[in-house]
PDB file of N, CA and C in Angstrom:
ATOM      1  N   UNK A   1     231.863 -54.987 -35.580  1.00  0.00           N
ATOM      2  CA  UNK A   1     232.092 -56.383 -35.256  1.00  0.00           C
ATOM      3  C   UNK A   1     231.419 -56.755 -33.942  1.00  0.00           C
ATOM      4  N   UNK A   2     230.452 -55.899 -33.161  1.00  0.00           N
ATOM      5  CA  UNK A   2     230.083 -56.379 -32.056  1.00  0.00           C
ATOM      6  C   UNK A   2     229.263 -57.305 -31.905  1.00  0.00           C
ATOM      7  N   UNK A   3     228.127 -57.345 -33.029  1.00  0.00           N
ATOM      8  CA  UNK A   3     227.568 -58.390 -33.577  1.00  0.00           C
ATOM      9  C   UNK A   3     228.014 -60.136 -33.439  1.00  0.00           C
ATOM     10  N   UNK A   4     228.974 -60.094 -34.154  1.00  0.00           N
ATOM     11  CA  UNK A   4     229.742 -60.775 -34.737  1.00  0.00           C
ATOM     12  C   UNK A   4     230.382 -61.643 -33.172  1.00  0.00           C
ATOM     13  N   UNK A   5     230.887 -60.665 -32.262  1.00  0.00           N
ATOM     14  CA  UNK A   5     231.756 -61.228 -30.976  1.00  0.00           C
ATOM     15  C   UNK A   5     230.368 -61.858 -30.317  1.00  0.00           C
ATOM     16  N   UNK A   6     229.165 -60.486 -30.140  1.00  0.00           N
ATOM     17  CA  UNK A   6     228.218 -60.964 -29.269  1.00  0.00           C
ATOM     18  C   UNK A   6     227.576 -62.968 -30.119  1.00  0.00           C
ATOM     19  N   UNK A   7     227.790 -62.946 -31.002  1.00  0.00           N
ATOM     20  CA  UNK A   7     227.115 -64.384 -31.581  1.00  0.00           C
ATOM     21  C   UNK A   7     228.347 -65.721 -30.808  1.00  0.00           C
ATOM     22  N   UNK A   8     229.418 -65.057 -31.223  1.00  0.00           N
ATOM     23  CA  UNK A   8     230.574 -65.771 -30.664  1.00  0.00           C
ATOM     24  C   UNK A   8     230.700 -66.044 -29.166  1.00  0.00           C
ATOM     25  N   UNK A   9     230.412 -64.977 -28.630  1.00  0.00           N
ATOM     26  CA  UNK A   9     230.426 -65.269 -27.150  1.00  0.00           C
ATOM     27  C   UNK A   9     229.004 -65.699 -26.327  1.00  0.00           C
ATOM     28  N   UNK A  10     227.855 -66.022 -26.864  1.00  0.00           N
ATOM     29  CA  UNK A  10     226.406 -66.458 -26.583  1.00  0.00           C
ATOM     30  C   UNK A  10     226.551 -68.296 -26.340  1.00  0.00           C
ATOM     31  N   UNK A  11     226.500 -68.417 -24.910  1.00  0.00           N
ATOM     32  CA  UNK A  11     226.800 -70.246 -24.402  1.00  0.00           C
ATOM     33  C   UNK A  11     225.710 -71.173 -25.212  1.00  0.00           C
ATOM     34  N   UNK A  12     225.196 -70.869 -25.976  1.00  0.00           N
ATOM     35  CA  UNK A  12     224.687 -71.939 -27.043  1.00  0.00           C
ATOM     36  C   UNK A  12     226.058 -72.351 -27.857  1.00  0.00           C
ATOM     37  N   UNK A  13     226.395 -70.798 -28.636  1.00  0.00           N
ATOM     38  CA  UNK A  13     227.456 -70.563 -29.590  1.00  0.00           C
ATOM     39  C   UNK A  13     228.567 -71.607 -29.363  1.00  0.00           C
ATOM     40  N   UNK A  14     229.267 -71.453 -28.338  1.00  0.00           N
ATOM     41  CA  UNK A  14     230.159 -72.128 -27.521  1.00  0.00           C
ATOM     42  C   UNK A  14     230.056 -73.563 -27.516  1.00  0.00           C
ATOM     43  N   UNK A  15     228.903 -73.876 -26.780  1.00  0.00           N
ATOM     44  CA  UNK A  15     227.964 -74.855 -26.527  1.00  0.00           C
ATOM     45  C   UNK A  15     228.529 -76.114 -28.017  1.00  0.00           C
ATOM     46  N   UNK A  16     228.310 -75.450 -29.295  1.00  0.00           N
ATOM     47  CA  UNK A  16     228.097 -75.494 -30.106  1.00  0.00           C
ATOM     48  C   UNK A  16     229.312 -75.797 -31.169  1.00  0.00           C
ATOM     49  N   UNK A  17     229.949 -74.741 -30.330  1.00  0.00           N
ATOM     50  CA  UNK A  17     231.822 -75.253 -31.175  1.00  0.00           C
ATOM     51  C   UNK A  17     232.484 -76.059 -30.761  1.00  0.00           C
ATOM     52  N   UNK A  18     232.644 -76.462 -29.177  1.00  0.00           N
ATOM     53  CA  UNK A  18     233.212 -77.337 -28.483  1.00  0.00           C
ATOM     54  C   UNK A  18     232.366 -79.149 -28.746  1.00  0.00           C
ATOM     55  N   UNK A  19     231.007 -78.598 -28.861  1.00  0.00           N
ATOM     56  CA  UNK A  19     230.777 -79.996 -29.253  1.00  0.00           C
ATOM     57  C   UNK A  19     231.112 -80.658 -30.767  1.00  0.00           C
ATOM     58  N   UNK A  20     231.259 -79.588 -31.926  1.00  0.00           N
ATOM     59  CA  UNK A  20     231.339 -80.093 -32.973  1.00  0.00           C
ATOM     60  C   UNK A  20     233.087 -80.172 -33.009  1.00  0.00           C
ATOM     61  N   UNK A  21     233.511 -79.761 -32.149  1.00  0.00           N
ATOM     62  CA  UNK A  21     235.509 -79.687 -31.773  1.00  0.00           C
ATOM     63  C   UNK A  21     235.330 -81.422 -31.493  1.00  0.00           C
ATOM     64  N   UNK A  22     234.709 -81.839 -30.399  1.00  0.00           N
ATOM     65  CA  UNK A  22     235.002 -82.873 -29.858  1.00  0.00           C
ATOM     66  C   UNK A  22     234.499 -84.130 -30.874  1.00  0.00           C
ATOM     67  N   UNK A  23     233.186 -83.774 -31.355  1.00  0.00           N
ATOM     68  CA  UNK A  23     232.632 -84.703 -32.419  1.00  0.00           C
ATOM     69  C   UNK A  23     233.786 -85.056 -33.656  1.00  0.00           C
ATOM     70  N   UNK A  24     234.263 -84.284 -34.225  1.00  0.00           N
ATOM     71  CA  UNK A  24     235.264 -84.289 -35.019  1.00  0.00           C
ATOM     72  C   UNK A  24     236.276 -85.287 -34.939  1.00  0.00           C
ATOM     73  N   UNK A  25     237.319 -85.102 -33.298  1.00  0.00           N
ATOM     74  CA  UNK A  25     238.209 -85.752 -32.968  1.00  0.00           C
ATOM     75  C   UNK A  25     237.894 -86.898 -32.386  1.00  0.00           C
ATOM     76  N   UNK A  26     236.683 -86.927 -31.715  1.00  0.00           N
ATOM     77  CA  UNK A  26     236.264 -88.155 -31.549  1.00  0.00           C
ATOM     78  C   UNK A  26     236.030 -89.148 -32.626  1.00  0.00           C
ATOM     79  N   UNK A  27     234.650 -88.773 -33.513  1.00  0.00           N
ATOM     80  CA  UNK A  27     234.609 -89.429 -34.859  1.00  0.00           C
ATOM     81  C   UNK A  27     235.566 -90.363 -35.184  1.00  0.00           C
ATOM     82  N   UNK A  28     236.668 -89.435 -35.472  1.00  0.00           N
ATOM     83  CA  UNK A  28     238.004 -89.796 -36.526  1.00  0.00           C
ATOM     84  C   UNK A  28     238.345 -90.678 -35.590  1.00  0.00           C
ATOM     85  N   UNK A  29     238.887 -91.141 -33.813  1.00  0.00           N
ATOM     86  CA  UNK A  29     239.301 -91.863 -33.205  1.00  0.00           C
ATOM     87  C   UNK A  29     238.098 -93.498 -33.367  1.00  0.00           C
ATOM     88  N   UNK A  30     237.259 -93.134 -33.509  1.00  0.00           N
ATOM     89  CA  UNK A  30     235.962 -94.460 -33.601  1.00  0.00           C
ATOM     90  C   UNK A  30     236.064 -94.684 -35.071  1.00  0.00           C
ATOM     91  N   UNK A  31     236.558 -94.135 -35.783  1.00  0.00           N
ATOM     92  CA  UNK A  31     236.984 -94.799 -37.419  1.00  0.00           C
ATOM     93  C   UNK A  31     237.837 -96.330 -37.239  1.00  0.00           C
ATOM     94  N   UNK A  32     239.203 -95.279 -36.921  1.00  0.00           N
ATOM     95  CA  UNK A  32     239.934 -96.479 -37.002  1.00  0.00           C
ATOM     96  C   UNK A  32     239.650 -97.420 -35.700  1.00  0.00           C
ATOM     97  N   UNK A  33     239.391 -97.056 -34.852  1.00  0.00           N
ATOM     98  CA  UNK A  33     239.167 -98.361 -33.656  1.00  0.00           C
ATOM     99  C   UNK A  33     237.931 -99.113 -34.281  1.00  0.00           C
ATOM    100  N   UNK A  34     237.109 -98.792 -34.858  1.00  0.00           N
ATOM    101  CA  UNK A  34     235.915 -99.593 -35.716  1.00  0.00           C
ATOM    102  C   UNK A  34     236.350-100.485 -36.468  1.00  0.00           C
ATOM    103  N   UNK A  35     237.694 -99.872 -37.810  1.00  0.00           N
ATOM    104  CA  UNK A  35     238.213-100.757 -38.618  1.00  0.00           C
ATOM    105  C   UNK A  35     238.514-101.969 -37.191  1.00  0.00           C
ATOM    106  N   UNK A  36     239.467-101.713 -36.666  1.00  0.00           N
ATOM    107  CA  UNK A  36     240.386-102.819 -35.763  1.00  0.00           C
ATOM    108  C   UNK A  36     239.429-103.004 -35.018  1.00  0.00           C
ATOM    109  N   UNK A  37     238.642-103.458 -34.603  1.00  0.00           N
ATOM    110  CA  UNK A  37     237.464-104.132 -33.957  1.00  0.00           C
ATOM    111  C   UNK A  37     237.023-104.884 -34.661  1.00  0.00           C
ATOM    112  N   UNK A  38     236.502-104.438 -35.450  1.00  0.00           N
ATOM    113  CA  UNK A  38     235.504-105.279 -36.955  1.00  0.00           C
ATOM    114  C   UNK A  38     237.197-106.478 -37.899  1.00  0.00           C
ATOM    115  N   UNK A  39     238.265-105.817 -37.750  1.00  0.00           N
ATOM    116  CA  UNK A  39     238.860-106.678 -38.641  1.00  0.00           C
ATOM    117  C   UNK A  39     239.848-107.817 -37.734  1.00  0.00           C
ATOM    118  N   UNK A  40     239.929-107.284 -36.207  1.00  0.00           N
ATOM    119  CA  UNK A  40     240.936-108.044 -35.232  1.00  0.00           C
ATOM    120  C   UNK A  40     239.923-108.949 -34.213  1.00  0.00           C
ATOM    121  N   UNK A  41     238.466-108.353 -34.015  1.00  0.00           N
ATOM    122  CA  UNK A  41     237.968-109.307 -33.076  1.00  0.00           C
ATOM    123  C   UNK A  41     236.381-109.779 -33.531  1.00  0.00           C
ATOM    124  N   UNK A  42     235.865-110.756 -32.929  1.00  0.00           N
ATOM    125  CA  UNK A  42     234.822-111.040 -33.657  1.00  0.00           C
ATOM    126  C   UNK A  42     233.466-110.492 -32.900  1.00  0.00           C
ATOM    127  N   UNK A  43     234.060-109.313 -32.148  1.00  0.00           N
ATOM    128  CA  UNK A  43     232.936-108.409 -31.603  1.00  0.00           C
ATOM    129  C   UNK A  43     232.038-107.653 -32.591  1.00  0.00           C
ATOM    130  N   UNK A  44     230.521-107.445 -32.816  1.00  0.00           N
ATOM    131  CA  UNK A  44     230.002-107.296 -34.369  1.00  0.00           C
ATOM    132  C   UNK A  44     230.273-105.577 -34.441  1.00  0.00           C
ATOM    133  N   UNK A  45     230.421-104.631 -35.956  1.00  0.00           N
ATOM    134  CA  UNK A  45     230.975-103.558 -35.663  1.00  0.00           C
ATOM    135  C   UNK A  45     229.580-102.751 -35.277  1.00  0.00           C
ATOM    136  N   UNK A  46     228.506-103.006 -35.165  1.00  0.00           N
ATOM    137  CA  UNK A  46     227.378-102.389 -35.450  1.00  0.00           C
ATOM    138  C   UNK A  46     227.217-102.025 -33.346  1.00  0.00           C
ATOM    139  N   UNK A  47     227.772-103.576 -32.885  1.00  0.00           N
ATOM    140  CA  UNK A  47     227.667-102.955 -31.452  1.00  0.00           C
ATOM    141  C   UNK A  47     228.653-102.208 -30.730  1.00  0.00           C
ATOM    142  N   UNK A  48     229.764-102.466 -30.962  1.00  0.00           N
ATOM    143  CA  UNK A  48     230.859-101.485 -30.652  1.00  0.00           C
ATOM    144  C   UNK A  48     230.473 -99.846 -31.334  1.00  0.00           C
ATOM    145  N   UNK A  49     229.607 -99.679 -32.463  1.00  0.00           N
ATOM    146  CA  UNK A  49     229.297 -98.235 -33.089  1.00  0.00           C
ATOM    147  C   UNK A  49     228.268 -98.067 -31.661  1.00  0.00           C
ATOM    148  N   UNK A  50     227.252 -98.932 -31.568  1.00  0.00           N
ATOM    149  CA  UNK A  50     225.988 -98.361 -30.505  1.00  0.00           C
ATOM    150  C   UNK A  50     226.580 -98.240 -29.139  1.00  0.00           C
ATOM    151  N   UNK A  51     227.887 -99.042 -29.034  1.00  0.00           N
ATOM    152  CA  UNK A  51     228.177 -98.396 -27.579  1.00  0.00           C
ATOM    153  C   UNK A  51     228.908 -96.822 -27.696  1.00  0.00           C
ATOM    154  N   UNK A  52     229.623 -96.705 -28.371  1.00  0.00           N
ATOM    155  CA  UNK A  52     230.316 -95.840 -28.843  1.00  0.00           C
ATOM    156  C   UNK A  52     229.473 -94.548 -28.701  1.00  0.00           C
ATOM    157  N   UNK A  53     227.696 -94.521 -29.541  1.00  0.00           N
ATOM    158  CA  UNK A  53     227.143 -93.562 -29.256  1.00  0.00           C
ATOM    159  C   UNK A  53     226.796 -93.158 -27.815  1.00  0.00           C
ATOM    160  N   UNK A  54     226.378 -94.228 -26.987  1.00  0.00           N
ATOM    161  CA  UNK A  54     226.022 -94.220 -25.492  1.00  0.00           C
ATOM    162  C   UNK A  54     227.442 -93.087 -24.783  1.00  0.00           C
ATOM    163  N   UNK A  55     228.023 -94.004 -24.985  1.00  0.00           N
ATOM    164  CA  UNK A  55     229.633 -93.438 -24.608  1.00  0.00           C
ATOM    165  C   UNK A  55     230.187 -92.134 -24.293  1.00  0.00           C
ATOM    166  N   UNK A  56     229.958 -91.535 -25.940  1.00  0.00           N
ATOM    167  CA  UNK A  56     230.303 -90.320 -26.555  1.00  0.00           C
ATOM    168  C   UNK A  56     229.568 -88.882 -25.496  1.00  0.00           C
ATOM    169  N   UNK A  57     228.233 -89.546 -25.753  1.00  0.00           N
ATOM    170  CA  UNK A  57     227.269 -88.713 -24.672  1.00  0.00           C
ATOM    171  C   UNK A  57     227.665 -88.449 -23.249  1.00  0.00           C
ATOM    172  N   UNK A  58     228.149 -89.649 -22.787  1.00  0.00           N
ATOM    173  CA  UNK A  58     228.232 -89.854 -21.289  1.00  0.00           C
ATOM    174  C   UNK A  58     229.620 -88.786 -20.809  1.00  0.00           C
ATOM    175  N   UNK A  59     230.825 -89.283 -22.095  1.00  0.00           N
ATOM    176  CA  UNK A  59     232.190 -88.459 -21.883  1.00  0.00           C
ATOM    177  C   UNK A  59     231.528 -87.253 -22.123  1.00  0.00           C
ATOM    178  N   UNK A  60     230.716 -86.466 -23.394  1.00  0.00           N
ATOM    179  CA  UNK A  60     231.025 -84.864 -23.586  1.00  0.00           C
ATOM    180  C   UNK A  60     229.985 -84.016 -22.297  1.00  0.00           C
ATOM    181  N   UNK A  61     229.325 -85.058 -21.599  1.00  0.00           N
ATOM    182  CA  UNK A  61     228.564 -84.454 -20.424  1.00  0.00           C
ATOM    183  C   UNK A  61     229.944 -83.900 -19.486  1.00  0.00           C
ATOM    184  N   UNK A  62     230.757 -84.900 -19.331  1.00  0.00           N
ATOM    185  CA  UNK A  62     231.636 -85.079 -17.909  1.00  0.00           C
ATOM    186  C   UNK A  62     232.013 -84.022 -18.524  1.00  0.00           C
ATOM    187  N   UNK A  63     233.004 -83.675 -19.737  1.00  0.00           N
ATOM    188  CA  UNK A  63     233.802 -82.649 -20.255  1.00  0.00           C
ATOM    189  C   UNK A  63     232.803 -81.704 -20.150  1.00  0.00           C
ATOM    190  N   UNK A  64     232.413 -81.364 -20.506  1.00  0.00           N
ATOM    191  CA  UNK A  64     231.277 -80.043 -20.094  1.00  0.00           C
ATOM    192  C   UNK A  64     230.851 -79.929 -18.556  1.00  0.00           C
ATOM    193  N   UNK A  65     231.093 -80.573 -18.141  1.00  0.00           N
ATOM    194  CA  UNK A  65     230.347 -80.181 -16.598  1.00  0.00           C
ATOM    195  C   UNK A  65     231.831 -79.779 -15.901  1.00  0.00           C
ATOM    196  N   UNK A  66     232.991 -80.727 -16.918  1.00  0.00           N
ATOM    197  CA  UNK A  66     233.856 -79.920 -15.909  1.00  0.00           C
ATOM    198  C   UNK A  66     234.442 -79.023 -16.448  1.00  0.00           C
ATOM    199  N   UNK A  67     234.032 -78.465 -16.867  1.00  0.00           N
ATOM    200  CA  UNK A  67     234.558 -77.084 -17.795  1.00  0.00           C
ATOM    201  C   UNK A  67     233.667 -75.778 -16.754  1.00  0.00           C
ATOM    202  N   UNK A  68     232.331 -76.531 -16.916  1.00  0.00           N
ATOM    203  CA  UNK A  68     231.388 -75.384 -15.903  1.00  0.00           C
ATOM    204  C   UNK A  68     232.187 -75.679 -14.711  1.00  0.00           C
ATOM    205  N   UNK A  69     232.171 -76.246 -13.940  1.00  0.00           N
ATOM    206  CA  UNK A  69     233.219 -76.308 -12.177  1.00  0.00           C
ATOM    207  C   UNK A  69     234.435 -75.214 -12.416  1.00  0.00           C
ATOM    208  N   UNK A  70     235.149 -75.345 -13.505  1.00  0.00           N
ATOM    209  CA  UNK A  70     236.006 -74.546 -13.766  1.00  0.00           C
ATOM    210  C   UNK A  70     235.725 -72.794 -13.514  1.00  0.00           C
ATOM    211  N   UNK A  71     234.961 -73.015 -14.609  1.00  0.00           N
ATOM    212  CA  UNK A  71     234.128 -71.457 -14.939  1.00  0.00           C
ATOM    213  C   UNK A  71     233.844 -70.737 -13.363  1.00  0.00           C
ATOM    214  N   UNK A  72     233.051 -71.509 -12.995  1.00  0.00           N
ATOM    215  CA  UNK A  72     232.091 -70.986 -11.488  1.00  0.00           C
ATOM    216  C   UNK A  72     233.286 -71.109 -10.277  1.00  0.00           C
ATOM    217  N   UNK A  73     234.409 -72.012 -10.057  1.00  0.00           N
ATOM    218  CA  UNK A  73     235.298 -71.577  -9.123  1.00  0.00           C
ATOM    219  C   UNK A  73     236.404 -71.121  -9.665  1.00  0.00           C
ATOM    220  N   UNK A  74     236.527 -70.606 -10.645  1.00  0.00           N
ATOM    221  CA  UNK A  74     237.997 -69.886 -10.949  1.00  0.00           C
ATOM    222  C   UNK A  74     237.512 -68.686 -11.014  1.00  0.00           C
ATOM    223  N   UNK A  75     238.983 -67.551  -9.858  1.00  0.00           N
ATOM    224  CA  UNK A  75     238.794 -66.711  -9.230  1.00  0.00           C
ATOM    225  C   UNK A  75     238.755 -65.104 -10.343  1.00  0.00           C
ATOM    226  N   UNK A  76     238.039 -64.984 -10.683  1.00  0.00           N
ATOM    227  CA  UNK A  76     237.620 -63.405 -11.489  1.00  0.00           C
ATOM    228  C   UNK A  76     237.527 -62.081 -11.039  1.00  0.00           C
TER     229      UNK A  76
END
């Protein structure tokens, strides 16, 4: 199984699960706020989706950068 851990533990790998973790739960949260945007205000849904992408980027940077701060000052 060393294989197997070494693929698991390689910071692409990681890289890689946490973003498709966050894509997931995010997604599903921009579903329904899309419905209720598009059906409660007359904001169009196509621009609330394009901010949404801007957005998404901007939050999983912060979450990742502070995950690295973490990493590099917590004491080992």
């Amino acid at each position: 199984m060393s294989w197997y851990s070494d693929i698991l533990n390689h910071p692409l790998m990681k890289t890689f699960i946490a973003y498709s973790i966050f894509r997931a739960f995010y997604g599903a949260g921009i579903l329904v706020v899309t419905y209720f945007v598009d059906r409660e205000t007359s904001i169009p849904w196509w621009l609330f989706l394009g901010f949404s992408m801007v957005f998404s980027r901007i939050l999983f940077r912060y979450i990742k950068g502070r995950k690295a701060d973490e990493l590099t000052h917590s004491p080992s």
